[in-house]
PDB file of N, CA and C in Angstrom:
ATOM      1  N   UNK A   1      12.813   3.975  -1.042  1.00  0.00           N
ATOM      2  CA  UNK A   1      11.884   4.153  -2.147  1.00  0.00           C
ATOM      3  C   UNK A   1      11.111   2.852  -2.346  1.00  0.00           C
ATOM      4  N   UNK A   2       9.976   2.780  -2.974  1.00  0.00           N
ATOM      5  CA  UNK A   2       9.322   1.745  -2.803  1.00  0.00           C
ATOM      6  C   UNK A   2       9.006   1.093  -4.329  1.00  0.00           C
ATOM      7  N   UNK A   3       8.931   0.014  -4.173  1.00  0.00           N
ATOM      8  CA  UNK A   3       9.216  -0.762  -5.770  1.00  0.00           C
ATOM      9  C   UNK A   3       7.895  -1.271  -5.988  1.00  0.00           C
ATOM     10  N   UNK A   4       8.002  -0.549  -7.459  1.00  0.00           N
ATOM     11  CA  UNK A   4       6.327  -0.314  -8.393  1.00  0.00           C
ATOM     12  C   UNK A   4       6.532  -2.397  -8.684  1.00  0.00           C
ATOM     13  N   UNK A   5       4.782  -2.551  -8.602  1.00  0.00           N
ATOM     14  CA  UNK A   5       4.710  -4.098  -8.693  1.00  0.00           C
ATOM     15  C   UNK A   5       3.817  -4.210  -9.434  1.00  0.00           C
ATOM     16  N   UNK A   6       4.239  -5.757 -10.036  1.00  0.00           N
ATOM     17  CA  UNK A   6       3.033  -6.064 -10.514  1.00  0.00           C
ATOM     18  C   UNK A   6       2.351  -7.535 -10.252  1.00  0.00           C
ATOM     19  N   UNK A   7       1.260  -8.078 -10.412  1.00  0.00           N
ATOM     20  CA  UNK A   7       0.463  -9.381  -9.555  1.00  0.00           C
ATOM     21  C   UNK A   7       1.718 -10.453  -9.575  1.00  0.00           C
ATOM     22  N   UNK A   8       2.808 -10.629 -10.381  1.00  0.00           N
ATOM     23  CA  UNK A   8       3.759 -11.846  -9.717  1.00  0.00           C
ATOM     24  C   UNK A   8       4.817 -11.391  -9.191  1.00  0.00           C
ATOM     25  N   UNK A   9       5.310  -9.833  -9.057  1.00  0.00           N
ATOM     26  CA  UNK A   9       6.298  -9.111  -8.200  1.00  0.00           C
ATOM     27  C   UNK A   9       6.135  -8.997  -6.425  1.00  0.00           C
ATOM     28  N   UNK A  10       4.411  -8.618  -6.862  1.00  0.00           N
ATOM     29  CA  UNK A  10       3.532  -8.507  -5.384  1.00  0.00           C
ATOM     30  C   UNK A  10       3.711 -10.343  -4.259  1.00  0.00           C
ATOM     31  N   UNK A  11       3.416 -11.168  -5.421  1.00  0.00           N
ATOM     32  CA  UNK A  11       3.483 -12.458  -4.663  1.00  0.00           C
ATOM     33  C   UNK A  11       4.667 -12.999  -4.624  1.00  0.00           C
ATOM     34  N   UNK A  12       5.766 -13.032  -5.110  1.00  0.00           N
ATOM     35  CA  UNK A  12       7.334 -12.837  -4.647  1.00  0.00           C
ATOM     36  C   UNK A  12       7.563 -12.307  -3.469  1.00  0.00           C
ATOM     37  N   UNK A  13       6.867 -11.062  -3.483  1.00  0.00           N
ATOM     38  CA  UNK A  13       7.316  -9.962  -2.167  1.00  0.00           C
ATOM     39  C   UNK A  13       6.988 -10.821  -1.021  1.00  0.00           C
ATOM     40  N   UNK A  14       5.750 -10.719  -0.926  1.00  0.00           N
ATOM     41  CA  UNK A  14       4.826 -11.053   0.480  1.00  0.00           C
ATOM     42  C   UNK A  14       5.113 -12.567   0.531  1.00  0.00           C
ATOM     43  N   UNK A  15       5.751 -13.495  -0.276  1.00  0.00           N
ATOM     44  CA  UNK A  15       6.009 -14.853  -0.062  1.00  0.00           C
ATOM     45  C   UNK A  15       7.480 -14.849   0.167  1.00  0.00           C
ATOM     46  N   UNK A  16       8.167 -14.401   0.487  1.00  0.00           N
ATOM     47  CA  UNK A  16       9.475 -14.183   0.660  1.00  0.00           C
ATOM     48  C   UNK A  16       9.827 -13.323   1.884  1.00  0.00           C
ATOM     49  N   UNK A  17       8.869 -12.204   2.186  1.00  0.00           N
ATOM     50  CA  UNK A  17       9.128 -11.361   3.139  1.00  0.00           C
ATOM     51  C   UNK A  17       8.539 -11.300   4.322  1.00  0.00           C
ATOM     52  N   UNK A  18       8.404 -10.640   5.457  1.00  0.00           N
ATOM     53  CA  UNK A  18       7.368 -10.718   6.633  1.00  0.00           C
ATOM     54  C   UNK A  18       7.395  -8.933   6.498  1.00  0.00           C
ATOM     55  N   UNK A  19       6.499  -8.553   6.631  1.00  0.00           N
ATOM     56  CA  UNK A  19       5.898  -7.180   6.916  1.00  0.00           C
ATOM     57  C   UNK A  19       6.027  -6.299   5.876  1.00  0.00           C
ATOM     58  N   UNK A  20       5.074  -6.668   4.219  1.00  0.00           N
ATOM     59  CA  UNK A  20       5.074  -5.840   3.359  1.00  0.00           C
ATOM     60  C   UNK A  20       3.759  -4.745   2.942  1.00  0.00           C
ATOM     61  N   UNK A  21       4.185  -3.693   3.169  1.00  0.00           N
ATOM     62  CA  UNK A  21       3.013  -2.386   2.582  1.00  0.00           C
ATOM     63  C   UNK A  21       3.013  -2.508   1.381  1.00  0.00           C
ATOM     64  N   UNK A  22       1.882  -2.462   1.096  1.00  0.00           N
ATOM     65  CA  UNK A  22       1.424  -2.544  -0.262  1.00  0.00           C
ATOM     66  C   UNK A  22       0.503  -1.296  -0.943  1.00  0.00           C
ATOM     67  N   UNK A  23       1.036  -0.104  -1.544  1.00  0.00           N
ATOM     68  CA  UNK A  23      -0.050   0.808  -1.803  1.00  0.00           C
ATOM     69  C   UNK A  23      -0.748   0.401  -3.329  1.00  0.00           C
ATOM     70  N   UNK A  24      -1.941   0.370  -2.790  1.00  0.00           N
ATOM     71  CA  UNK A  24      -2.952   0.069  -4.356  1.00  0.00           C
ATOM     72  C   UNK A  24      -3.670   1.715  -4.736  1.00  0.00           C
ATOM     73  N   UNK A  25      -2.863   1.984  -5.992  1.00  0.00           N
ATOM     74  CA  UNK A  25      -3.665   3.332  -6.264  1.00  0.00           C
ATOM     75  C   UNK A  25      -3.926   3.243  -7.705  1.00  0.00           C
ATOM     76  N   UNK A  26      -4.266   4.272  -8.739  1.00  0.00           N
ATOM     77  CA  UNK A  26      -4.746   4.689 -10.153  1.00  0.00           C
ATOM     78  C   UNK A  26      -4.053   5.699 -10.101  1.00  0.00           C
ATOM     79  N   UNK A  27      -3.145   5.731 -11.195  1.00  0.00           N
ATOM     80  CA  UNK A  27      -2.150   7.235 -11.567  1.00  0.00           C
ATOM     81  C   UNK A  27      -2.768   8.282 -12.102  1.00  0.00           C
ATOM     82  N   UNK A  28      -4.273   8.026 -12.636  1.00  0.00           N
ATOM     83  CA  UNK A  28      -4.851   8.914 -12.658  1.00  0.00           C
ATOM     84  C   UNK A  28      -6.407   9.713 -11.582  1.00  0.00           C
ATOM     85  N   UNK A  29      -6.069   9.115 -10.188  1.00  0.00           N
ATOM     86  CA  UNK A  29      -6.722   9.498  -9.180  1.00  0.00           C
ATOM     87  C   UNK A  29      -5.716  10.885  -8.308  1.00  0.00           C
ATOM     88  N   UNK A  30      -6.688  11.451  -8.878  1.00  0.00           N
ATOM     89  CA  UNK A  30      -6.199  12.708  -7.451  1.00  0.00           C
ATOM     90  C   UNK A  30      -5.586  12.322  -6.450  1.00  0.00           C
ATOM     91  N   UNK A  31      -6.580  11.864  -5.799  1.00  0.00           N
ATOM     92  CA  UNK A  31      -6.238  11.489  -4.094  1.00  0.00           C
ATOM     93  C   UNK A  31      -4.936  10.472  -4.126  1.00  0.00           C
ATOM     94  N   UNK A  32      -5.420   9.858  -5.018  1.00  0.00           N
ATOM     95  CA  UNK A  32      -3.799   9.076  -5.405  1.00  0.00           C
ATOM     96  C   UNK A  32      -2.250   9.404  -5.296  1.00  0.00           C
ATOM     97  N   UNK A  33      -2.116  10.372  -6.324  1.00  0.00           N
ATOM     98  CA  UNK A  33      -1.278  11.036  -6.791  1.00  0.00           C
ATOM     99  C   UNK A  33      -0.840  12.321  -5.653  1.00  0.00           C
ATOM    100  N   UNK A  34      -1.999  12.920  -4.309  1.00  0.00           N
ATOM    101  CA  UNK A  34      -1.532  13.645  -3.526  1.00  0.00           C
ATOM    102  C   UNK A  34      -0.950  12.949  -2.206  1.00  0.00           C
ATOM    103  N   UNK A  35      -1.600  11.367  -2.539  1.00  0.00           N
ATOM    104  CA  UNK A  35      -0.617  10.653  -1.533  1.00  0.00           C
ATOM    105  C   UNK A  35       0.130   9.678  -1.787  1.00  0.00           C
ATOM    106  N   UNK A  36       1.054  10.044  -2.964  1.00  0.00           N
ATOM    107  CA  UNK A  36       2.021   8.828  -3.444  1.00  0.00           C
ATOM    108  C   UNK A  36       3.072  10.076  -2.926  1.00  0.00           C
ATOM    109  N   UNK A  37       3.471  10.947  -2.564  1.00  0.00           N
ATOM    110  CA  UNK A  37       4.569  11.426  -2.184  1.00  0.00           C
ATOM    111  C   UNK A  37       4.813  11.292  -0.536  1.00  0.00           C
ATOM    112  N   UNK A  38       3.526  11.105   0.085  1.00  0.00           N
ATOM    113  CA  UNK A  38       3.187  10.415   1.754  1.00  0.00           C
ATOM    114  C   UNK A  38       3.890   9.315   2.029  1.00  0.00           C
ATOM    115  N   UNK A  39       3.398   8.356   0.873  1.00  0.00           N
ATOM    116  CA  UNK A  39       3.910   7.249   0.994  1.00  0.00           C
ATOM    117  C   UNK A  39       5.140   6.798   0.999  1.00  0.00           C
ATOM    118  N   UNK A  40       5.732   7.528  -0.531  1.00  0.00           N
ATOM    119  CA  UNK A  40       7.012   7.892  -0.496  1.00  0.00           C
ATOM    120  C   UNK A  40       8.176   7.961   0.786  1.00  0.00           C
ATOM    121  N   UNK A  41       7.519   8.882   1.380  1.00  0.00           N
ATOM    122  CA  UNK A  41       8.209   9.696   2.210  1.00  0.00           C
ATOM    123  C   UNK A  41       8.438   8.781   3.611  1.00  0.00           C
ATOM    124  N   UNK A  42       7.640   7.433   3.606  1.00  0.00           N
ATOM    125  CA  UNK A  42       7.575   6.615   5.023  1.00  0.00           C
ATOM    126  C   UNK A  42       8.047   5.571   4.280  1.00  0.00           C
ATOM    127  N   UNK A  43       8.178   5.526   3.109  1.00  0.00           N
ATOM    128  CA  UNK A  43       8.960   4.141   2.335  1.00  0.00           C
ATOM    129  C   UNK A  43      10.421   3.860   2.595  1.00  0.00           C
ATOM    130  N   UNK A  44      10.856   5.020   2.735  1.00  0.00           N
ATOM    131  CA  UNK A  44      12.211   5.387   2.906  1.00  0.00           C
ATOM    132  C   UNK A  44      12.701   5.331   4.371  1.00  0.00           C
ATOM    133  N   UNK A  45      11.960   4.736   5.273  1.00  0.00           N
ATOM    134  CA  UNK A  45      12.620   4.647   6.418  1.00  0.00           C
ATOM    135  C   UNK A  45      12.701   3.465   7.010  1.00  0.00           C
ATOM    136  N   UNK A  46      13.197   3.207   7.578  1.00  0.00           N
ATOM    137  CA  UNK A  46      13.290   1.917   8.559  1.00  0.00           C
ATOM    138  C   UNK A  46      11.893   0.821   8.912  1.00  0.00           C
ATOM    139  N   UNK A  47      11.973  -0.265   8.882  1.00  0.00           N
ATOM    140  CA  UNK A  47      10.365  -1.009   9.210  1.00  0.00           C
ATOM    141  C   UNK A  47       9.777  -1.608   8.029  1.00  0.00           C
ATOM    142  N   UNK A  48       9.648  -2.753   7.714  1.00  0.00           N
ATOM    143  CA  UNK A  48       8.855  -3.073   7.278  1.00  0.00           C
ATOM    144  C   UNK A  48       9.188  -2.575   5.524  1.00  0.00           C
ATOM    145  N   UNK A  49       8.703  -3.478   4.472  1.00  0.00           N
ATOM    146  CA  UNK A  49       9.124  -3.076   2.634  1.00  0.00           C
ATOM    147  C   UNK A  49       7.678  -2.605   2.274  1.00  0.00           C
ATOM    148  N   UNK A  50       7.919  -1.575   1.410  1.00  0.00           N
ATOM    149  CA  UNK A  50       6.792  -0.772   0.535  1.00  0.00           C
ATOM    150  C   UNK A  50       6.761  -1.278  -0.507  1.00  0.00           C
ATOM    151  N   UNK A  51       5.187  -1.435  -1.205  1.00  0.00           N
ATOM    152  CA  UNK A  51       5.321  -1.413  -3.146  1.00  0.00           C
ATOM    153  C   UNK A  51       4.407  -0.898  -3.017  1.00  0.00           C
ATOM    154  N   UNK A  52       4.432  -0.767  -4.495  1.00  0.00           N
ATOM    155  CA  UNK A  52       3.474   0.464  -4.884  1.00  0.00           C
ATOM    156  C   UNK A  52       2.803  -0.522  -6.348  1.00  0.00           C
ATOM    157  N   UNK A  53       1.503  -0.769  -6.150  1.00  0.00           N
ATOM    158  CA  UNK A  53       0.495  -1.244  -7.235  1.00  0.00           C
ATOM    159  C   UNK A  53      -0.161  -0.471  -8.122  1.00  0.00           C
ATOM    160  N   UNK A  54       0.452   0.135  -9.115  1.00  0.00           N
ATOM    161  CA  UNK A  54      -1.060   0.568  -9.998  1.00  0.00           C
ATOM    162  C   UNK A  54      -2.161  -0.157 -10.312  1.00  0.00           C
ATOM    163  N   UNK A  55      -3.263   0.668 -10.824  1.00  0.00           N
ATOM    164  CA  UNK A  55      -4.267  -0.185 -10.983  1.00  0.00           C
ATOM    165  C   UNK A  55      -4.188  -0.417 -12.450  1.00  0.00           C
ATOM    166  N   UNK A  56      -3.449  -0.074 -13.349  1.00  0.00           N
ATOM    167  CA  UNK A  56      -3.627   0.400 -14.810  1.00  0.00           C
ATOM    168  C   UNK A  56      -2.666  -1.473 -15.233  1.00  0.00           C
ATOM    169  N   UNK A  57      -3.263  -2.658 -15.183  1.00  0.00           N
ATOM    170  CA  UNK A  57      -2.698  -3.403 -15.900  1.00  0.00           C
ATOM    171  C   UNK A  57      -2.826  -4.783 -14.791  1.00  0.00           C
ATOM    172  N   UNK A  58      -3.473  -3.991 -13.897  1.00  0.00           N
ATOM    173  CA  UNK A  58      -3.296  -5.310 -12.172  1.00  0.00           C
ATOM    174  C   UNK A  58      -5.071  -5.304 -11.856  1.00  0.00           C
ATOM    175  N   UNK A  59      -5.891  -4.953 -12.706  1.00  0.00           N
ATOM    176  CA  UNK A  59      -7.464  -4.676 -12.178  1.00  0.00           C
ATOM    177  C   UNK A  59      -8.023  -5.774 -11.973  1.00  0.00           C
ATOM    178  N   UNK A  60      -7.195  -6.922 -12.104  1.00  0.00           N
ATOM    179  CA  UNK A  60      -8.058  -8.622 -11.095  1.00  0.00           C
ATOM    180  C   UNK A  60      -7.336  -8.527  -9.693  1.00  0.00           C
ATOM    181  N   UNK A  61      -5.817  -7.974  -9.588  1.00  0.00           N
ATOM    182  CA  UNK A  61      -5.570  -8.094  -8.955  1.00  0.00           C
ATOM    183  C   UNK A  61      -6.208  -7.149  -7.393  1.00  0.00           C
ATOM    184  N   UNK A  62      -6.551  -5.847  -8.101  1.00  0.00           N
ATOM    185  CA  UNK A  62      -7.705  -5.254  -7.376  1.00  0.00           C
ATOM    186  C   UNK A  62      -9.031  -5.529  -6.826  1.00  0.00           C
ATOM    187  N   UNK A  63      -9.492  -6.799  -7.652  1.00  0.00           N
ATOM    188  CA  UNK A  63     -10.543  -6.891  -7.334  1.00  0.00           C
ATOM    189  C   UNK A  63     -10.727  -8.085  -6.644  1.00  0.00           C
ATOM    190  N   UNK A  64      -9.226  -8.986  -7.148  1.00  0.00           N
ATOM    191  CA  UNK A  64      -8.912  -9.997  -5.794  1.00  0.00           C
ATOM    192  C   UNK A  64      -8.983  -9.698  -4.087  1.00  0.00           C
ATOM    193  N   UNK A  65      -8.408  -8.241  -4.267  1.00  0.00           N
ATOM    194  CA  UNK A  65      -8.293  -7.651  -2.729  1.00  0.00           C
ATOM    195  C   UNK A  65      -9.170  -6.808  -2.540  1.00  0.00           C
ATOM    196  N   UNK A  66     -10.608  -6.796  -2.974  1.00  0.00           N
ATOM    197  CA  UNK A  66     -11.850  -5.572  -2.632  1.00  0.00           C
ATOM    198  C   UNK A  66     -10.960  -4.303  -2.796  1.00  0.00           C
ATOM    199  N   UNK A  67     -10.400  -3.969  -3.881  1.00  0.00           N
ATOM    200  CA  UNK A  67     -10.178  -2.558  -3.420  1.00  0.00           C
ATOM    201  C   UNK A  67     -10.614  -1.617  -4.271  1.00  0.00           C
ATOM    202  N   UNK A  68     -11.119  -1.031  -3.607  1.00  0.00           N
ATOM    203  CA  UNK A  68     -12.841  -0.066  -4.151  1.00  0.00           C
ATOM    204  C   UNK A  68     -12.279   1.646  -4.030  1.00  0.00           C
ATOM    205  N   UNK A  69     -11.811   1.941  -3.279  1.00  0.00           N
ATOM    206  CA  UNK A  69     -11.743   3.057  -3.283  1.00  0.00           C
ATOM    207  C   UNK A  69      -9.918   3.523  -3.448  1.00  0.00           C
ATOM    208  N   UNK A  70      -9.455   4.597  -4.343  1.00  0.00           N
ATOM    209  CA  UNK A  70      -8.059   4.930  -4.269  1.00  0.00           C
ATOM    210  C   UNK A  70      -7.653   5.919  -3.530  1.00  0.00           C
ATOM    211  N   UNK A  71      -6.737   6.053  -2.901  1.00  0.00           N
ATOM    212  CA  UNK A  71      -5.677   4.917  -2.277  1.00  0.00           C
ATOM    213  C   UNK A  71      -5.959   3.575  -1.324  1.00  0.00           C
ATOM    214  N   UNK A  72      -5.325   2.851  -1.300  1.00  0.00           N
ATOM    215  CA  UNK A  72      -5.923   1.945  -0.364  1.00  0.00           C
ATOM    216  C   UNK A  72      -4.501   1.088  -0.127  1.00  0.00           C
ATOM    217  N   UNK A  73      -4.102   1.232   0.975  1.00  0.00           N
ATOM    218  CA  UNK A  73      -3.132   0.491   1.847  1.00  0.00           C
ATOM    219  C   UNK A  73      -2.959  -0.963   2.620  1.00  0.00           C
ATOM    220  N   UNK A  74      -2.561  -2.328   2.194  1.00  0.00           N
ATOM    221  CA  UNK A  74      -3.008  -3.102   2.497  1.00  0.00           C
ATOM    222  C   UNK A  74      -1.600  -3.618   3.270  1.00  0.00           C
ATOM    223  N   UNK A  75      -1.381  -4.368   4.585  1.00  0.00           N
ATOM    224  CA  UNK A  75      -0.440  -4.878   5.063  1.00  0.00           C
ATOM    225  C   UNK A  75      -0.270  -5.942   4.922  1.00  0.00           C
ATOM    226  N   UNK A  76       0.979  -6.903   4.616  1.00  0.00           N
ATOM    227  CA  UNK A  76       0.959  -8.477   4.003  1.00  0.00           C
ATOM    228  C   UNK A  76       1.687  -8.481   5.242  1.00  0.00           C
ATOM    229  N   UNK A  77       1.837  -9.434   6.023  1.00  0.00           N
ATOM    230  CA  UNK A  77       2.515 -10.534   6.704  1.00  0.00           C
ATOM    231  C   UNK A  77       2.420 -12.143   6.627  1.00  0.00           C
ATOM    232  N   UNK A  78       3.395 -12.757   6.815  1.00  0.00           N
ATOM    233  CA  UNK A  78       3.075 -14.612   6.531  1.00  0.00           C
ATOM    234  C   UNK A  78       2.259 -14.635   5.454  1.00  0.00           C
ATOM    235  N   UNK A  79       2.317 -13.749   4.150  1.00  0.00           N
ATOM    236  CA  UNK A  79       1.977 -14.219   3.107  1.00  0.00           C
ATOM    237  C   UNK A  79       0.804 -13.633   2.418  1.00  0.00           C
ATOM    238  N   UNK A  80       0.224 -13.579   3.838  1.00  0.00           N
ATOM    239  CA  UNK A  80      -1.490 -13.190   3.349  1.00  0.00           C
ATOM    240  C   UNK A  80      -1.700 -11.534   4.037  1.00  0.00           C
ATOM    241  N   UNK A  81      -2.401 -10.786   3.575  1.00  0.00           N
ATOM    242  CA  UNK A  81      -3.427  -9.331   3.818  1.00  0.00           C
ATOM    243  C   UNK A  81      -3.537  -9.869   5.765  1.00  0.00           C
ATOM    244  N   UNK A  82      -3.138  -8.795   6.245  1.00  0.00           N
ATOM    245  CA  UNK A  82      -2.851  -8.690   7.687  1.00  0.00           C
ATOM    246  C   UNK A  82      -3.941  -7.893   8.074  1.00  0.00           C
ATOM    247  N   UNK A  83      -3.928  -6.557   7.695  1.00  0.00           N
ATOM    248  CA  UNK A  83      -4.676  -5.342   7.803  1.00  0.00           C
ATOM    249  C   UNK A  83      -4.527  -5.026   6.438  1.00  0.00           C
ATOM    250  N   UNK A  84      -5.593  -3.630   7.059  1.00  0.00           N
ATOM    251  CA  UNK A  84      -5.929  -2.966   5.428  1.00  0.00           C
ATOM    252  C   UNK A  84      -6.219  -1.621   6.136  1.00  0.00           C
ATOM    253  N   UNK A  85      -6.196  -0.504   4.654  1.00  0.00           N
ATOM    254  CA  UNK A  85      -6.313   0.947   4.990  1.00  0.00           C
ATOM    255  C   UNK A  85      -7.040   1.413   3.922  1.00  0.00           C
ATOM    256  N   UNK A  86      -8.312   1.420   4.042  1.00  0.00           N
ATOM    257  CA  UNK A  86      -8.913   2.190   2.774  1.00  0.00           C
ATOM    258  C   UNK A  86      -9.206   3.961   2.588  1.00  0.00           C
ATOM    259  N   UNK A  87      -8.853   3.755   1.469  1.00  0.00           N
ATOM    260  CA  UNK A  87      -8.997   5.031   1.684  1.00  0.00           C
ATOM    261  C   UNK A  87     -10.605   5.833   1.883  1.00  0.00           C
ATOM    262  N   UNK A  88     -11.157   6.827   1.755  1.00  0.00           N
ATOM    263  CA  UNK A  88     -12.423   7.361   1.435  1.00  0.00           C
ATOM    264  C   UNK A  88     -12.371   8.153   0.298  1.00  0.00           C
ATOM    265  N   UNK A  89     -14.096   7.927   0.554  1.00  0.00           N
ATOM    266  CA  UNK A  89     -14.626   8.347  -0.919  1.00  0.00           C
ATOM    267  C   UNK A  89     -14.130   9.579  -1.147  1.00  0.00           C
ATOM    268  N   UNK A  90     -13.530  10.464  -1.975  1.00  0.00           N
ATOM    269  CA  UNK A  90     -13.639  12.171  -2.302  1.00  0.00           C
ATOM    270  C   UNK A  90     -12.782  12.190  -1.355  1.00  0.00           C
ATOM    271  N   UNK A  91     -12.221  12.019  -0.197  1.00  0.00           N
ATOM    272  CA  UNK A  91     -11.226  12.402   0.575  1.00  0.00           C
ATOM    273  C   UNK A  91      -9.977  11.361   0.173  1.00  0.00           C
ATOM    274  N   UNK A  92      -9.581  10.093   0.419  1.00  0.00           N
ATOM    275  CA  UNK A  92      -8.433   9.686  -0.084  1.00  0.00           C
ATOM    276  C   UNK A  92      -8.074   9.692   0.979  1.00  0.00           C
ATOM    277  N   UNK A  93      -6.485   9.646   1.771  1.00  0.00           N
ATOM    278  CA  UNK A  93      -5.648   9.042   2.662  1.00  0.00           C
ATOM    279  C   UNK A  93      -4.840   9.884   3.310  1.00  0.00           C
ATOM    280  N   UNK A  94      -4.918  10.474   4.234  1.00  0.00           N
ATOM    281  CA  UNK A  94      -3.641  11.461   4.707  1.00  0.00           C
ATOM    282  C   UNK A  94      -2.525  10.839   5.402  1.00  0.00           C
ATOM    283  N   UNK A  95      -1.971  11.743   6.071  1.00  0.00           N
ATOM    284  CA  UNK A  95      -0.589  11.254   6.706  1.00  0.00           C
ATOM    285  C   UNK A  95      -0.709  10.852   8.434  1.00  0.00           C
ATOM    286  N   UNK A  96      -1.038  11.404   8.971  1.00  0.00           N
ATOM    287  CA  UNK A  96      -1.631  10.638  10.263  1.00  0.00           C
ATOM    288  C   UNK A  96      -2.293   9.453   9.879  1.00  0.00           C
ATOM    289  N   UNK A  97      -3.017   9.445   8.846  1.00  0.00           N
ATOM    290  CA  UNK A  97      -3.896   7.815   9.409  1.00  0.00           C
ATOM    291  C   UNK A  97      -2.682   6.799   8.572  1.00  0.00           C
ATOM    292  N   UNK A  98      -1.799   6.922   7.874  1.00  0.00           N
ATOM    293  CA  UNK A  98      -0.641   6.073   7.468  1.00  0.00           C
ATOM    294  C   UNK A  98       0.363   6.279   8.633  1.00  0.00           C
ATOM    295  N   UNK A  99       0.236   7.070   9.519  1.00  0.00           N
ATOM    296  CA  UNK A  99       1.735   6.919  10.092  1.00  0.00           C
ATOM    297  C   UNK A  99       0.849   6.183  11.210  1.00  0.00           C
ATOM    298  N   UNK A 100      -0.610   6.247  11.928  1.00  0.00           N
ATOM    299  CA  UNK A 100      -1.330   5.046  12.483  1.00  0.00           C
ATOM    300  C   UNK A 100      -1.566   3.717  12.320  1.00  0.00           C
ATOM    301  N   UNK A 101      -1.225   3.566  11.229  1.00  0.00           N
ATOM    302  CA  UNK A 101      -1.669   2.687  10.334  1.00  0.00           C
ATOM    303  C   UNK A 101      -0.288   1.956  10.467  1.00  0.00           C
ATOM    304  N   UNK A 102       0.533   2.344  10.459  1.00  0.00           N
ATOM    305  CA  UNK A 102       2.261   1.578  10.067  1.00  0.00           C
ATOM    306  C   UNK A 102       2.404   1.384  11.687  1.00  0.00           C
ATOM    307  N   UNK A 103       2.449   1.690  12.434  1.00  0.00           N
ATOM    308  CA  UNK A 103       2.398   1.718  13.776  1.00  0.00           C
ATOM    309  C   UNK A 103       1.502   0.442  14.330  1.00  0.00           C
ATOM    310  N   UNK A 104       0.271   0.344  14.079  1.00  0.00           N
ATOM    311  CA  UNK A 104      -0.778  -0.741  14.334  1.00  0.00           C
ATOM    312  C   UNK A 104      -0.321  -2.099  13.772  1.00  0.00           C
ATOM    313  N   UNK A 105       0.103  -1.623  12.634  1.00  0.00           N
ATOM    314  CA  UNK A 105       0.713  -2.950  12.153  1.00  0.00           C
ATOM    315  C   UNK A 105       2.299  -3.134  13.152  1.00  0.00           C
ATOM    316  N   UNK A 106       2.653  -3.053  13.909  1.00  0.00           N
ATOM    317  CA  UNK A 106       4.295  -3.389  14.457  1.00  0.00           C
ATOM    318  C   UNK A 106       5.278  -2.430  13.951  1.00  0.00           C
ATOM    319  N   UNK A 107       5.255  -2.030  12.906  1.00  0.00           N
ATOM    320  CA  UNK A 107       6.270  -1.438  12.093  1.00  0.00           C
ATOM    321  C   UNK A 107       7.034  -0.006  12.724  1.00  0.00           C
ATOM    322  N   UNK A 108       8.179  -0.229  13.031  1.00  0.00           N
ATOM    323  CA  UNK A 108       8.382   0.926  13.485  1.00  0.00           C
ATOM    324  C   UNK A 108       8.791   2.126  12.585  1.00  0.00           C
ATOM    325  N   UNK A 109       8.500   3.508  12.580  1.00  0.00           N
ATOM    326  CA  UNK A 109       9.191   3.989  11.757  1.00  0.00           C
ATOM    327  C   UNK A 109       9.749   5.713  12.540  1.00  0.00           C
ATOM    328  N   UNK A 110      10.815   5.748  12.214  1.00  0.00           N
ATOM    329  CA  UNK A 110      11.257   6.869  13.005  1.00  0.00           C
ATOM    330  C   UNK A 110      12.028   8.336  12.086  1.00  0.00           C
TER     331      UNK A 110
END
């Protein structure tokens, strides 16, 4: 399961860890909310640590990392944004391009 963060939980994580997913969403975005159970569901396996960012209380921290559209998937390694996964406009994030996405980054997940 993946642990809800907030801007000094997030920099704990990624300064302490090597290979952290980071989902940046709005609890009140659709596309959000139809892929926080995606996410979920690859959090729970082997590879690499998940958090999960709302936007409702972290919106510098959003705008520290350009993130414009919800969902949006960002990979931390050595500290800093590795890759990134944005989502699209009106469409949002499916499950192939996250299980591509975790893959590109090293991460294995099985």
């Amino acid at each position: 399961m993946s642990k809800l963060c907030s801007r000094r939980d997030l920099q704990e994580i990624v300064e302490s860890g090597d290979g952290v997913f980071a989902l940046f969403y709005a609890s009140w975005c659709p596309f959000s909310l139809a892929f926080l159970p995606i996410y979920e569901k690859y959090a729970k396996g082997p590879g690499g640590e998940f958090v999960r960012v709302p936007l409702e209380g972290n919106e510098d921290l959003f705008g520290e990392h350009t993130i414009e559209v919800y969902p949006t998937v960002l990979f931390f390694k050595n500290g800093d944004v590795n890759r990134r996964l944005d989502g699209k406009h009106f469409a949002g994030l499916r499950e192939k391009q996250l299980a591509e996405f975790i893959a590109s980054c090293g991460a294995r997940r099985e």
